[in-house]
Protein backbone atom coordinates (compact mmCIF):
# COMPACT_ATOMS: atom_id res chain seq x y z
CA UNK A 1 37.47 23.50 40.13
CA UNK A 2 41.20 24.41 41.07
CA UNK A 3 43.29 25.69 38.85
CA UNK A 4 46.41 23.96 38.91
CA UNK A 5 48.52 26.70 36.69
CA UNK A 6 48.03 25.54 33.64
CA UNK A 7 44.83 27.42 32.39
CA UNK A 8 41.13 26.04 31.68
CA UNK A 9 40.63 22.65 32.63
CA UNK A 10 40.66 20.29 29.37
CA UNK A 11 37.52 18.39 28.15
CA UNK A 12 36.55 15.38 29.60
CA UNK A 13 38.88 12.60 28.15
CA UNK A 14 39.90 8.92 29.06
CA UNK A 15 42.56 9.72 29.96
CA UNK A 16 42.96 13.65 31.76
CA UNK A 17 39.41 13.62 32.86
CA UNK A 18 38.00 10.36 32.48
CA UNK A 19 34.21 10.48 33.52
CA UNK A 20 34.16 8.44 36.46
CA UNK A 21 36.29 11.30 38.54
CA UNK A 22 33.79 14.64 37.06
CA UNK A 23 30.69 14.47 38.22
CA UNK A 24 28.78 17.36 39.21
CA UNK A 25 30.93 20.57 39.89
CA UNK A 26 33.62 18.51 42.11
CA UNK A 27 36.90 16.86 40.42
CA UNK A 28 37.81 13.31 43.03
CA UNK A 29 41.47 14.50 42.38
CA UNK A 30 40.53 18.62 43.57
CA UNK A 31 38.55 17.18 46.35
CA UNK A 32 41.23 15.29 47.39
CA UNK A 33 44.11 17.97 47.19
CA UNK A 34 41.79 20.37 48.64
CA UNK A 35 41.23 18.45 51.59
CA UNK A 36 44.90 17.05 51.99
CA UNK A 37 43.88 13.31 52.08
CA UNK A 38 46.98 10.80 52.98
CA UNK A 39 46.64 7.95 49.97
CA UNK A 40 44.15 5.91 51.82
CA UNK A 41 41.64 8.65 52.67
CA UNK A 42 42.45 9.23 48.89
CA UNK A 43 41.55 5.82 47.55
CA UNK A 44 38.46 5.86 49.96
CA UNK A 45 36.86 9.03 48.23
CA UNK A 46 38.06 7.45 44.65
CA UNK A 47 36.49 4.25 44.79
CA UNK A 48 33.69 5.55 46.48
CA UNK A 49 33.00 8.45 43.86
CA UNK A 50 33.46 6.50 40.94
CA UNK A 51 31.58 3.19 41.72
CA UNK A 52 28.39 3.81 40.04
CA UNK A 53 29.80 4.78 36.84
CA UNK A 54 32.93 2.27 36.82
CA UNK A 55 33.71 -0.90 39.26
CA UNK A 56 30.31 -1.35 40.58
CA UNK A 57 30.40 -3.60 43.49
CA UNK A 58 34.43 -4.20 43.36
CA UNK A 59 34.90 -0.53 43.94
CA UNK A 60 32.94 -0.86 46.93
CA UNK A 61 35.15 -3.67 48.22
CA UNK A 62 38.23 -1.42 47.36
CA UNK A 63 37.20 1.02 49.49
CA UNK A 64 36.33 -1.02 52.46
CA UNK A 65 40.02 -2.71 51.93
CA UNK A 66 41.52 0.92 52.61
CA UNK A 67 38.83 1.64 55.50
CA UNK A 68 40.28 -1.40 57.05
CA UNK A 69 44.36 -0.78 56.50
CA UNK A 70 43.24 2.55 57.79
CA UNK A 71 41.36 0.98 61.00
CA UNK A 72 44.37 -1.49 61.16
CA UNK A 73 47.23 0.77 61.24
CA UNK A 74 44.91 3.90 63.44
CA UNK A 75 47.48 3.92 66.11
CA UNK A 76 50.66 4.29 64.16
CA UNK A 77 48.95 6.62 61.34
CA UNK A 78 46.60 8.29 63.02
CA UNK A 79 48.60 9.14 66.25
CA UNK A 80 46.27 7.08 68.98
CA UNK A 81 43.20 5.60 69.06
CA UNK A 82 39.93 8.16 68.61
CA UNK A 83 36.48 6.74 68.62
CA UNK A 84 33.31 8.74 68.15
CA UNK A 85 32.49 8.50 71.76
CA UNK A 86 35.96 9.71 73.17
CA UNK A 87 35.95 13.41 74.51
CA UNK A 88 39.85 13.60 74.79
């Protein structure tokens, strides 16, 4: 876990460290910071992390409503259009 300056990380509570964001060894919010997500990539990796424990099927659907702003707006976010199969 990153240390964010100040010390050791405080027990899981509802409201520093609420379950549904530490599971396992990985925090959502270090995984996102590490990885320098833009707030839809962030929301992605939230809802998706914390669905089993939290908003079930609804979480799901969150996440798919980000995947498609992020489809939807590609271009103009993303810089151009990239598909799996494209080799520029």
């Amino acid at each position: 876990m990153k240390d964010w300056g100040y010390g050791k990380p405080p027990a899981r509570n509802p409201i520093t460290r609420p379950a549904h964001y530490v599971q396992g060894k990985i925090e959502v919010l270090d995984a996102i910071m590490q990885l320098g997500l833009d707030p839809c990539e962030a929301n992605v990796l939230k809802y998706i992390c914390r669905h089993r424990m939290k908003g079930g099927k609804d979480d799901i659907r969150k996440a798919m409503t980000y995947c498609q702003m992020m489809l939807d707006n590609y271009e103009s976010w993303y810089g151009g259009e990239k598909d799996v199969g494209d080799t520029a």
